[in-house]
N, C-alpha and C. Protein backbone atom coordinates (compact mmCIF):
# COMPACT_ATOMS: atom_id res chain seq x y z
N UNK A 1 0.82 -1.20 0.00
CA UNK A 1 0.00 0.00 0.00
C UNK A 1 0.87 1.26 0.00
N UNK A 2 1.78 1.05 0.49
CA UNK A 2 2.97 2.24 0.71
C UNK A 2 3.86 2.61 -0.49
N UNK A 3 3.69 1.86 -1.22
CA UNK A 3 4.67 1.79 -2.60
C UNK A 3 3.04 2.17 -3.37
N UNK A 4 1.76 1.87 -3.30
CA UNK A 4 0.79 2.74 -4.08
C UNK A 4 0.75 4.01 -4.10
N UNK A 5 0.70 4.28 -2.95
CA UNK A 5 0.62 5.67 -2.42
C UNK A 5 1.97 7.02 -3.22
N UNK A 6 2.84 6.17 -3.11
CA UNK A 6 3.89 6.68 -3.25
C UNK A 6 4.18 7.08 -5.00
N UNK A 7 3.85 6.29 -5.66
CA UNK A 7 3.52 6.57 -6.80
C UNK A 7 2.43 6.97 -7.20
N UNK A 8 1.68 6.69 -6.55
CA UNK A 8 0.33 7.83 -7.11
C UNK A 8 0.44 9.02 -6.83
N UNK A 9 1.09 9.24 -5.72
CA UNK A 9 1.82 11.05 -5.10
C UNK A 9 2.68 11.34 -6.35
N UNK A 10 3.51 10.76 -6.92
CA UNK A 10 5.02 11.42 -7.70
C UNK A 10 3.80 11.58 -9.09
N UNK A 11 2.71 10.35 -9.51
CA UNK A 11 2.03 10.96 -10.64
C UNK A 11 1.39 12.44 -11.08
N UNK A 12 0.90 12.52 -9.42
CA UNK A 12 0.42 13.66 -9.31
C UNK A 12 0.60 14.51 -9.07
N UNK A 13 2.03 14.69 -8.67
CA UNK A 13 2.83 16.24 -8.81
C UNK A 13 3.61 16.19 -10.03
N UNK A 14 3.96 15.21 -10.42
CA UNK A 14 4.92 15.19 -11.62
C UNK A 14 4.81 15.16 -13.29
N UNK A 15 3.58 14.35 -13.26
CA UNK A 15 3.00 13.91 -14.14
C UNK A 15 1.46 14.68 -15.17
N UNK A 16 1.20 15.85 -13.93
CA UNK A 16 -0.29 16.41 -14.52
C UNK A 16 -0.03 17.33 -15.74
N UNK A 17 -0.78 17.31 -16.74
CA UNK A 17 -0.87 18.33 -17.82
C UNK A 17 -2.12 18.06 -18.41
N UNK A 18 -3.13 19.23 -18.47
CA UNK A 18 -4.33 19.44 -18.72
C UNK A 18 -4.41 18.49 -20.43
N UNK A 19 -3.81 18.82 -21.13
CA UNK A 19 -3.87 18.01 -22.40
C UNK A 19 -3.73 16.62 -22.34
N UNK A 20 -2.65 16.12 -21.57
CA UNK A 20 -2.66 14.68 -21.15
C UNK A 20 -3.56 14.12 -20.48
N UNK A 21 -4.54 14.85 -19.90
CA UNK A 21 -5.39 14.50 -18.71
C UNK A 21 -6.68 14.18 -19.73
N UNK A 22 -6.70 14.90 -20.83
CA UNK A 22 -7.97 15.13 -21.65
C UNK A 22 -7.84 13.40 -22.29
N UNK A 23 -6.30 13.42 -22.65
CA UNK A 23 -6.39 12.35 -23.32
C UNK A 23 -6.29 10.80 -22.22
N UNK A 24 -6.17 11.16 -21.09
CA UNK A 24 -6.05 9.76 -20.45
C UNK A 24 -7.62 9.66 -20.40
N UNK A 25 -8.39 10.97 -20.34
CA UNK A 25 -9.80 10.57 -20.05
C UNK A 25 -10.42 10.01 -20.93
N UNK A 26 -10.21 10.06 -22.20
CA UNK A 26 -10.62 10.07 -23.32
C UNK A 26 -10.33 8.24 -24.00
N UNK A 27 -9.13 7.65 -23.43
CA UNK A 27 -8.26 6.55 -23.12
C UNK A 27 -9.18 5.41 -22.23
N UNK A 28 -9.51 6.35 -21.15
CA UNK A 28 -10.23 5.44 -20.30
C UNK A 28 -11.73 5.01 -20.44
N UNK A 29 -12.50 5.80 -21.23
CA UNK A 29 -13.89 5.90 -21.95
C UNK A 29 -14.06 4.87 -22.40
N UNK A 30 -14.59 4.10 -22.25
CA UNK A 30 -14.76 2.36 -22.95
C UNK A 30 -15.74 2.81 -23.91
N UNK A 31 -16.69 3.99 -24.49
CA UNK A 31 -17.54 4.28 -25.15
C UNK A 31 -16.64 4.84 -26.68
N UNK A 32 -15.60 5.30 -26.64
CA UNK A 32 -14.97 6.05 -27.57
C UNK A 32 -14.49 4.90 -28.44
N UNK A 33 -14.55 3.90 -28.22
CA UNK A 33 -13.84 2.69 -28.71
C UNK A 33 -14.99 1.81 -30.08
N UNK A 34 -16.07 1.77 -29.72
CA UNK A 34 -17.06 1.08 -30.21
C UNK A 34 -16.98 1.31 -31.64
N UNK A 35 -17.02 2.33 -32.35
CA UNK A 35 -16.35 2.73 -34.13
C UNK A 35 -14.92 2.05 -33.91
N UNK A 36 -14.14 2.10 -33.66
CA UNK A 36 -13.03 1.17 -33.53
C UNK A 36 -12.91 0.11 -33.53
N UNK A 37 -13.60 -0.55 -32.47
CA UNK A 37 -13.72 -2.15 -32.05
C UNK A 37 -14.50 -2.67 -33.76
N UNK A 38 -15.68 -1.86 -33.74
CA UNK A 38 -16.47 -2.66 -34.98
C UNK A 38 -15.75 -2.49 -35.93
N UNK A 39 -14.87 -1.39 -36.54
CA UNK A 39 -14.26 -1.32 -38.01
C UNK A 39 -12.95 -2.65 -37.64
N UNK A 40 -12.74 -2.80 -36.17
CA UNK A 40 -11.56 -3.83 -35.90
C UNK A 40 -12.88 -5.45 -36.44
N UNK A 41 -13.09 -5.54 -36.20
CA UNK A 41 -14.04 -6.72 -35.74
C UNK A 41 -14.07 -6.59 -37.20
N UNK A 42 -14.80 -6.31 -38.17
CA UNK A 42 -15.06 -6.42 -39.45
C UNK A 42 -13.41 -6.51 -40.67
N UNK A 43 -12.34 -6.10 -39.56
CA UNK A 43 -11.02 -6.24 -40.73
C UNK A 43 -10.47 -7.77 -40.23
N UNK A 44 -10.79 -8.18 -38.62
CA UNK A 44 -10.62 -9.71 -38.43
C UNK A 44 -11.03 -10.73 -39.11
N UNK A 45 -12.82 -10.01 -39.15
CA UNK A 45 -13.24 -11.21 -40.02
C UNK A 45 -13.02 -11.61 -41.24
N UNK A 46 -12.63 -10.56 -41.94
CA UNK A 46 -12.56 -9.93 -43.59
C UNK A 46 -10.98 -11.04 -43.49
N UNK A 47 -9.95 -10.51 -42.41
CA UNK A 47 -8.56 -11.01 -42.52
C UNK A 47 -8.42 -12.45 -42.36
N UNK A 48 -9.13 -13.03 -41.27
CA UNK A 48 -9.03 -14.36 -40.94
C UNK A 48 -9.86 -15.49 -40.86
N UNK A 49 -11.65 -14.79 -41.50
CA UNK A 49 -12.07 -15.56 -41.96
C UNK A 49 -13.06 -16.38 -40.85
N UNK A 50 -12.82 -17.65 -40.97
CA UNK A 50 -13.61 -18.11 -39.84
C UNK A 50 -12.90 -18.21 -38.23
N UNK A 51 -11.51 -18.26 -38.63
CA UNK A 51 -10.83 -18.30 -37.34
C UNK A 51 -10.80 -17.02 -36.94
N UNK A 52 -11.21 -15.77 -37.48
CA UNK A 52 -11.55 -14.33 -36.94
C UNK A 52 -13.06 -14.55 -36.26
N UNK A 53 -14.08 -15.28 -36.57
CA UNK A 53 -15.34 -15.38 -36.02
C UNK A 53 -15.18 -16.16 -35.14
N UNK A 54 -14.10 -17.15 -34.95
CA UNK A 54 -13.68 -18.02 -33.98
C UNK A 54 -13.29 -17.22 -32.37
N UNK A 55 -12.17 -16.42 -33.29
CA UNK A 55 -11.19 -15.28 -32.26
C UNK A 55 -12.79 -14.25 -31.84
N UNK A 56 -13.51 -13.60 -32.33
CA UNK A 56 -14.37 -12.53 -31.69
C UNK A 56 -15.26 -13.21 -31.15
N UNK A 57 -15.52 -14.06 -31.35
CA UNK A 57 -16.79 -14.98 -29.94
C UNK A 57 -16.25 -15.60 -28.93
N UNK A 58 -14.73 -16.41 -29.20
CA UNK A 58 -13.89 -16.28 -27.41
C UNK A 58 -13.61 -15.20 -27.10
N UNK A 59 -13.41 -14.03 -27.93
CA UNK A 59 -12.71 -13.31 -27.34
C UNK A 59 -14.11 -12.06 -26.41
N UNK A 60 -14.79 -12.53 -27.02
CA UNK A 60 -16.41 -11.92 -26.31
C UNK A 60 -16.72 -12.90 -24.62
N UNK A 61 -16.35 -13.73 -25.42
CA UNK A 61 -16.74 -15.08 -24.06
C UNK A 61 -15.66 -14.76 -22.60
N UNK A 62 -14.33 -14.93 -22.94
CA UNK A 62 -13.13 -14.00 -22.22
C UNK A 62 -13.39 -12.77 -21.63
N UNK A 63 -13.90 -11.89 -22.43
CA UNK A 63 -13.81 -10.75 -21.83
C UNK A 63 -15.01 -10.44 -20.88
N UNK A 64 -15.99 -11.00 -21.37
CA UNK A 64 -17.21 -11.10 -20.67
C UNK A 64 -17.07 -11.83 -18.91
N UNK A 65 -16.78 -12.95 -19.50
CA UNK A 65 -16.68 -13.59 -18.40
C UNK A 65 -15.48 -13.36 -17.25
N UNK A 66 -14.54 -12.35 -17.46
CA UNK A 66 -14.01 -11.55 -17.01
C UNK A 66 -13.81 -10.41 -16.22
N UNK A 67 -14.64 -9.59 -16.76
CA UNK A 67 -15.06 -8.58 -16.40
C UNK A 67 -16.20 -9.20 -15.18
N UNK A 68 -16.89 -10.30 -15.60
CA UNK A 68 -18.06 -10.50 -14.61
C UNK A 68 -17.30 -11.09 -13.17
N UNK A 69 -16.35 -12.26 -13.11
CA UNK A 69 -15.33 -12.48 -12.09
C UNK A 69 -14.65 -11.30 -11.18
N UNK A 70 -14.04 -10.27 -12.23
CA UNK A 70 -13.42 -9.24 -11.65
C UNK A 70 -14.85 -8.09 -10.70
N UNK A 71 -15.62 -8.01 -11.20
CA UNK A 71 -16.31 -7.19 -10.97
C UNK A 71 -17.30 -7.92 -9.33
N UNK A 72 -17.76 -9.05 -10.20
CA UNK A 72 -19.06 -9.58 -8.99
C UNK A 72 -17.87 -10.48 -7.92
N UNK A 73 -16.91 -10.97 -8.11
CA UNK A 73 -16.63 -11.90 -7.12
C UNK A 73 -14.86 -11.19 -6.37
N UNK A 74 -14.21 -10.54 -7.36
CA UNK A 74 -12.92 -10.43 -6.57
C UNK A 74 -13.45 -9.04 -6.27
N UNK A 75 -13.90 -7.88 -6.76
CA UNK A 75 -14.24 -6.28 -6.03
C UNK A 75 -15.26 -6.45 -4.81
N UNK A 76 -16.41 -7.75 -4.79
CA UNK A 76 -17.06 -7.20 -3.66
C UNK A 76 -16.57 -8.34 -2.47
N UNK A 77 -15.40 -9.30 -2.86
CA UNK A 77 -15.09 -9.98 -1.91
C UNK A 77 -13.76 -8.96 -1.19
N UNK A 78 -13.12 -8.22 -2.00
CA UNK A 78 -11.88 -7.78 -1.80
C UNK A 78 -12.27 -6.27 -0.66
N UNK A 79 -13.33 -5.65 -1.67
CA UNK A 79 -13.99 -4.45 -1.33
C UNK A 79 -12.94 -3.14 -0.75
N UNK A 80 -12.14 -2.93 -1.73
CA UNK A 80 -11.32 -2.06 -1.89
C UNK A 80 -11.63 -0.66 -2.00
N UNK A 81 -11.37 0.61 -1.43
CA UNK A 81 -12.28 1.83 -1.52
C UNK A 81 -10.81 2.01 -2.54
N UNK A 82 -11.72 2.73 -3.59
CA UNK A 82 -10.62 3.70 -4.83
C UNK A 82 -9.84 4.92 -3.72
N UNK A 83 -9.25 5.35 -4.39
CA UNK A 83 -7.91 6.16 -4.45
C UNK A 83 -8.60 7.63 -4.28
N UNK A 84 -9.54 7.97 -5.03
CA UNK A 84 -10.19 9.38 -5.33
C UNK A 84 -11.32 9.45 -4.15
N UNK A 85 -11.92 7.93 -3.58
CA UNK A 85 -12.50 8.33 -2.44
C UNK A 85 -11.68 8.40 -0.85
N UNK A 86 -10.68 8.14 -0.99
CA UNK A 86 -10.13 8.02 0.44
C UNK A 86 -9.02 9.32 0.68
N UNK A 87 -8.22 9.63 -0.43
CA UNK A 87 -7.20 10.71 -0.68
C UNK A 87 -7.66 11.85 -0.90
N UNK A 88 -7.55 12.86 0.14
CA UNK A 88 -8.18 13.99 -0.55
C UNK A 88 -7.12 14.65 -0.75
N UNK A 89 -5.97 14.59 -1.07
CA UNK A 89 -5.22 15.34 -1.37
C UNK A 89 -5.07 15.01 -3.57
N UNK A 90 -5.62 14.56 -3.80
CA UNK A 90 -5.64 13.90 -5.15
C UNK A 90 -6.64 14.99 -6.27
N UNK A 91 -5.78 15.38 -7.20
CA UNK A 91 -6.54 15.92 -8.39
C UNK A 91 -7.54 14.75 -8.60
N UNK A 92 -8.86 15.36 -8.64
CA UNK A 92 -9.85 14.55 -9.14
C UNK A 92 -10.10 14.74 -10.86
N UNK A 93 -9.65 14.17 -11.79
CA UNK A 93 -9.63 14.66 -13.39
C UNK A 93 -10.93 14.35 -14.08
N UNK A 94 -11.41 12.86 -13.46
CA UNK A 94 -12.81 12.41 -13.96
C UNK A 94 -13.55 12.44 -12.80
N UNK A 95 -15.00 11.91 -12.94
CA UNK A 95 -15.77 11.07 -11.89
C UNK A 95 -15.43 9.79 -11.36
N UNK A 96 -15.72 9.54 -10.11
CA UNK A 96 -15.09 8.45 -9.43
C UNK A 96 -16.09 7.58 -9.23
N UNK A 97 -15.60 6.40 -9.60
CA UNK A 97 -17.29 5.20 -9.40
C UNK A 97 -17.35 4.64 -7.87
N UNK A 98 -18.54 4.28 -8.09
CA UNK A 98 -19.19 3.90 -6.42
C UNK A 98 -18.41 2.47 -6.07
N UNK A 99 -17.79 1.48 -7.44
CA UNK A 99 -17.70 0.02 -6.95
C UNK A 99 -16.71 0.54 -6.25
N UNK A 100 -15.57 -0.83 -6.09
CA UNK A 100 -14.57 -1.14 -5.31
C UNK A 100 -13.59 -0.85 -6.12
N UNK A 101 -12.43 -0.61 -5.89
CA UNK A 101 -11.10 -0.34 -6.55
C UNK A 101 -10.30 -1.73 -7.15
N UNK A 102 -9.95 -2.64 -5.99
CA UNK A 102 -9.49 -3.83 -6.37
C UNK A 102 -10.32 -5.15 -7.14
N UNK A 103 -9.80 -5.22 -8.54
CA UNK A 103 -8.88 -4.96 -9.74
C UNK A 103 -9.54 -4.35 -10.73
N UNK A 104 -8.42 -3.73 -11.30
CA UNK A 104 -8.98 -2.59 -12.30
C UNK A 104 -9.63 -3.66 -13.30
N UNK A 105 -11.19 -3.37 -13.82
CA UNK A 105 -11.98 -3.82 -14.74
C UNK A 105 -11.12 -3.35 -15.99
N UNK A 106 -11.00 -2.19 -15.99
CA UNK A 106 -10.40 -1.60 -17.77
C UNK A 106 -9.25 -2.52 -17.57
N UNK A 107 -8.32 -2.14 -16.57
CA UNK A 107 -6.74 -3.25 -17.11
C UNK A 107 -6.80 -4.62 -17.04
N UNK A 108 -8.20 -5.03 -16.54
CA UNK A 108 -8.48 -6.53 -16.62
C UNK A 108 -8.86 -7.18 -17.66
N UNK A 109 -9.92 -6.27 -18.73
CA UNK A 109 -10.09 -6.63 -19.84
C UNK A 109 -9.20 -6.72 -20.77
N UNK A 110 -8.80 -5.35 -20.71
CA UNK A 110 -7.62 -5.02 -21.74
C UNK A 110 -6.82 -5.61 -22.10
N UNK A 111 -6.12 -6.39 -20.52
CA UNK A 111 -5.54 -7.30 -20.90
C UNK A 111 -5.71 -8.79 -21.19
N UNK A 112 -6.58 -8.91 -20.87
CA UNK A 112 -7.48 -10.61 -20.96
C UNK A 112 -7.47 -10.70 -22.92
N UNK A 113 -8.01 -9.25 -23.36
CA UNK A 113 -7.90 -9.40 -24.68
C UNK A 113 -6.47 -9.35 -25.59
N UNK A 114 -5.64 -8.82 -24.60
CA UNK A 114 -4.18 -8.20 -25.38
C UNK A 114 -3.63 -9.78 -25.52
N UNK A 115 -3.65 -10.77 -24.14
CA UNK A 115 -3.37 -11.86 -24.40
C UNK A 115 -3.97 -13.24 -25.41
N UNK A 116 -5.44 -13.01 -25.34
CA UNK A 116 -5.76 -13.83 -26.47
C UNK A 116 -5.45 -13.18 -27.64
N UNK A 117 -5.21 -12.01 -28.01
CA UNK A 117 -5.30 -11.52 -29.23
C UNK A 117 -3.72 -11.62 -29.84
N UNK A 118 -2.86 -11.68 -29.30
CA UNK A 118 -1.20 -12.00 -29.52
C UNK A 118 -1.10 -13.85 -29.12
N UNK A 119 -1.49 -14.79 -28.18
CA UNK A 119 -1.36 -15.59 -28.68
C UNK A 119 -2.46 -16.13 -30.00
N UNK A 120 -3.35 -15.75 -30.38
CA UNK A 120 -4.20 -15.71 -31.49
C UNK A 120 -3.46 -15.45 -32.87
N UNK A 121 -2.57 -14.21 -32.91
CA UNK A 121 -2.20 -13.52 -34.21
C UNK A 121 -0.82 -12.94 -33.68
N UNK A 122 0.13 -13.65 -33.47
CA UNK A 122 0.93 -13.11 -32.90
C UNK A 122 1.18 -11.57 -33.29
N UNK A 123 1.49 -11.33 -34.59
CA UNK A 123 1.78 -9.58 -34.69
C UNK A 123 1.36 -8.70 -34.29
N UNK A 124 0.20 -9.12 -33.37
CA UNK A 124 -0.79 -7.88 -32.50
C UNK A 124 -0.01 -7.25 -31.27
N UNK A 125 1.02 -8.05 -31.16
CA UNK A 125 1.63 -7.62 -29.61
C UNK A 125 1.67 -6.13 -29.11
N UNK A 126 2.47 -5.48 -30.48
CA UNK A 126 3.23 -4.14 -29.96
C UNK A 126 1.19 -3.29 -29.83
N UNK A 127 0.77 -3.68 -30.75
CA UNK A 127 -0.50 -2.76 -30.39
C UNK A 127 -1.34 -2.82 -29.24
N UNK A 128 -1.58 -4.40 -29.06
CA UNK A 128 -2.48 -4.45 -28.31
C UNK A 128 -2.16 -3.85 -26.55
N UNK A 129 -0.67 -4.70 -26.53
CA UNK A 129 -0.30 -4.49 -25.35
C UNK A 129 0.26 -2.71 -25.17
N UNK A 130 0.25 -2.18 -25.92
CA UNK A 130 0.52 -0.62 -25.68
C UNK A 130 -1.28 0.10 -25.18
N UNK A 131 -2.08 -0.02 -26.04
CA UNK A 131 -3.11 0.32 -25.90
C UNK A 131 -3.46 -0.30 -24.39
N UNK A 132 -3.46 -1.89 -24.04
CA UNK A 132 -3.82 -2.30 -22.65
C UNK A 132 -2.61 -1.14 -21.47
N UNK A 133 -1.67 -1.23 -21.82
CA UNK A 133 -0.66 -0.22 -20.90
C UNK A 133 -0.95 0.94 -21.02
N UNK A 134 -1.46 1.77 -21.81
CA UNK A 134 -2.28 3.54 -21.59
C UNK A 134 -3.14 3.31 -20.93
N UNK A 135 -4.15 2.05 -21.56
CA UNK A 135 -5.52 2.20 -20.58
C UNK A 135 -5.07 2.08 -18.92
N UNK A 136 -4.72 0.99 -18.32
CA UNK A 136 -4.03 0.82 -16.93
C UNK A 136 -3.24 1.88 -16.39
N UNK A 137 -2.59 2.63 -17.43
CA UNK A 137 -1.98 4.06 -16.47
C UNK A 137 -2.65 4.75 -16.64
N UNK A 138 -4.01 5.42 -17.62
CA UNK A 138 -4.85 6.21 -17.48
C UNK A 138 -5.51 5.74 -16.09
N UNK A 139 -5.71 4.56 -15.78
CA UNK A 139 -6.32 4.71 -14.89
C UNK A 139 -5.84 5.25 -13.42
N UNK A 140 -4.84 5.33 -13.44
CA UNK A 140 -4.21 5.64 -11.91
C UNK A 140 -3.40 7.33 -12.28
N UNK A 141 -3.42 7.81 -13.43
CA UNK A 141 -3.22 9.21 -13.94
C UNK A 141 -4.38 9.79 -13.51
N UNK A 142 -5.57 9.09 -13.58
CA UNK A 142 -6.67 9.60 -13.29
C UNK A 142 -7.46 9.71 -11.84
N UNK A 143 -6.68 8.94 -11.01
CA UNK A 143 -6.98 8.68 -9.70
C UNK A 143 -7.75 8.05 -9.13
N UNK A 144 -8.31 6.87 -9.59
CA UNK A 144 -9.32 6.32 -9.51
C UNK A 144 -8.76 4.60 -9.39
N UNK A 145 -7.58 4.55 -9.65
CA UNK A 145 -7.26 3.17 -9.32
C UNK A 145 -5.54 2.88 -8.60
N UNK A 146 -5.77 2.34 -7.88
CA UNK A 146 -4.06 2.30 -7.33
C UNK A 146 -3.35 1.65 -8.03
N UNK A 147 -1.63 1.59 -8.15
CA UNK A 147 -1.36 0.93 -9.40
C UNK A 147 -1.32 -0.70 -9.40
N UNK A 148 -1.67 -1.58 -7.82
CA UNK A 148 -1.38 -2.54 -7.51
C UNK A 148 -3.01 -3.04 -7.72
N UNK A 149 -3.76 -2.26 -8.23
CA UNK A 149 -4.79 -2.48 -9.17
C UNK A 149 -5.06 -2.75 -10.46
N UNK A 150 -4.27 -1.70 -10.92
CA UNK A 150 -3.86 -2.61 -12.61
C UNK A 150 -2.97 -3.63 -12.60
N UNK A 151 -2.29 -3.61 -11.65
CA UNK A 151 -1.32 -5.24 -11.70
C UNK A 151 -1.99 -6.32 -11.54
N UNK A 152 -3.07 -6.34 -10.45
CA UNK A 152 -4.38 -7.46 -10.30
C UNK A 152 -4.65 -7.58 -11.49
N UNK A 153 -5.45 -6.21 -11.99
CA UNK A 153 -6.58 -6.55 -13.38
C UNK A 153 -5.50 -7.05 -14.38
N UNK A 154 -4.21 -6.80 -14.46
CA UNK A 154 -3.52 -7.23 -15.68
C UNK A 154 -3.53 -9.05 -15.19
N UNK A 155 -2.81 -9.05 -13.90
CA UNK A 155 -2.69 -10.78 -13.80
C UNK A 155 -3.89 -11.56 -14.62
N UNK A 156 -5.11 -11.10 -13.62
CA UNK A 156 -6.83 -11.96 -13.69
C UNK A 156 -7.15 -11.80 -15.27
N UNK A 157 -6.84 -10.47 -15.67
CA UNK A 157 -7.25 -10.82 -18.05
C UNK A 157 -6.22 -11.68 -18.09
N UNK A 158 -5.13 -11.78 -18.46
CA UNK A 158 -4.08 -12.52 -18.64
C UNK A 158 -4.61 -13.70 -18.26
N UNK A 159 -4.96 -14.33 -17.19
CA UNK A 159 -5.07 -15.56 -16.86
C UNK A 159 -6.64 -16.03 -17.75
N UNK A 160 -7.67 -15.10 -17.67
CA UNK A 160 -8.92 -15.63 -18.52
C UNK A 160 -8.28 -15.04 -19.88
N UNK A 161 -7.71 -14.73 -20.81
CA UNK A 161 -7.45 -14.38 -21.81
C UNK A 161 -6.03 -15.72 -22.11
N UNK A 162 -5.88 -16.33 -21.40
CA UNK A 162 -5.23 -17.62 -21.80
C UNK A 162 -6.10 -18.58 -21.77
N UNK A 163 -7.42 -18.88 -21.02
CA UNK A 163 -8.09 -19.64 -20.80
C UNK A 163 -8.65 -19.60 -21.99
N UNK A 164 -8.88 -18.08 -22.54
CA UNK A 164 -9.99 -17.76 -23.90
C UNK A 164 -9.01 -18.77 -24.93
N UNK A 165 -7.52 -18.50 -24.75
CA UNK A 165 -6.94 -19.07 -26.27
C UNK A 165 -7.57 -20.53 -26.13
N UNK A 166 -7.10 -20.98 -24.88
CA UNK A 166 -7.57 -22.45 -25.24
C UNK A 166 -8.60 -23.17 -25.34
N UNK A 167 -9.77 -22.04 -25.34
CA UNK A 167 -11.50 -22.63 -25.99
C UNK A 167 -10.89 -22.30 -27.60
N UNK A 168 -10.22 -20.95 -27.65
CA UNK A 168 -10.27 -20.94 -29.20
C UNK A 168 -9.68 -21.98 -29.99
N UNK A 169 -7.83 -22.51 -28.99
CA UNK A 169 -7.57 -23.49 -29.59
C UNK A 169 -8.87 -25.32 -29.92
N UNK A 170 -9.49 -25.23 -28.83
CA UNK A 170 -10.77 -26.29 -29.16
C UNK A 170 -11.64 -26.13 -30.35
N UNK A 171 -11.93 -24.56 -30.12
CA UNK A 171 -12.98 -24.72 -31.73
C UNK A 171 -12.46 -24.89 -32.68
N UNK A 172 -11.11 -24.12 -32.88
CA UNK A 172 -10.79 -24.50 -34.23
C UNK A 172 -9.97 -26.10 -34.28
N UNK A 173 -9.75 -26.59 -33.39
CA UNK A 173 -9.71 -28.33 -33.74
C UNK A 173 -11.18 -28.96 -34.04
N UNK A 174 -12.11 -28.51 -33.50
CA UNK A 174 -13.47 -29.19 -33.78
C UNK A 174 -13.98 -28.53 -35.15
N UNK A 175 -13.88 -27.61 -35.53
CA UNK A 175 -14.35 -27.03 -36.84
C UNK A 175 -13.35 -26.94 -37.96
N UNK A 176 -12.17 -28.03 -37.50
CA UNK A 176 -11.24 -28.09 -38.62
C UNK A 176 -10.59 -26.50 -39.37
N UNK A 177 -11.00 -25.16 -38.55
CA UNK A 177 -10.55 -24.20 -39.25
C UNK A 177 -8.71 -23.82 -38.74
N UNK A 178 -8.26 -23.30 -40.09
CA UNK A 178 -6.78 -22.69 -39.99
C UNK A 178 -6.25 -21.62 -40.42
């Protein structure tokens, strides 16, 4: 907790700039993504065919079922108060949500998908995992998650985003696709 603290202090004297702040908020918006995700989703399928319809329904199944673990069973068993409700010494940049802090949902997904999506297609790495690493420091730029929160949410995607490869590796042995 002392090593959270401590870096969330040096972010926030060191680190603030109104333009950067626009864009971590903007980073952290899971809504800004949706024209993205679908023009992504439609160049998978277009690229890979059935093993792209393969990859976006585990990778729906993964993230889903992810987010629902992180959210219903490790935040209200853990029941972690965020960063922006307990610190008042903290720039508040966004709104702060009512759940629990421990593990970040955004760096849980993010990464649950960064990992099926690189062992899936390997060349995705440098993207995916850069985009999962803005989202996870937006979140603690923003004050709303400690950073030993995105390290949770990164472990828990990672671990269901390996689980996802290996339903994907099943379907495509049962549906003969390559």
């Amino acid at each position: 907790m002392e090593m959270d603290l401590s870096i969330i202090h040096w972010v926030q004297t060191h680190l603030q700039d109104r333009m950067f702040g626009k864009f971590m908020e903007f980073i952290s918006i899971k809504g800004n993504f949706v024209a993205a995700g679908m023009l992504l989703a439609i160049l998978i399928l277009w690229t890979y065919r059935l093993r792209g319809l393969v990859f976006l329904i585990v990778g729906g199944i993964a993230v889903g079922m992810n987010d629902w673990v992180s959210h219903h069973i490790f935040k209200e068993w853990i029941a972690r108060p965020r960063p922006c409700h307990v610190l008042e010494s903290l720039n508040h940049i966004t709104n702060c949500s009512n759940s629990f802090s421990f593990p970040s949902n955004h760096a849980s997904n993010t990464f649950a998908f960064a990992l099926l999506g690189t062992l899936c297609f390997r060349n995705w790495i440098l993207l995916v995992y850069t985009f999962a690493l803005l989202v996870g420091y937006s979140r603690v730029y923003l004050g709303v998650h400690y950073p030993s929160d995105i390290l949770g949410g990164a472990v828990l995607g990672s671990v269901m985003g390996y689980l996802g490869y290996k339903l994907y590796l099943i379907i495509l042995q049962k549906t003969g696709a390559r």
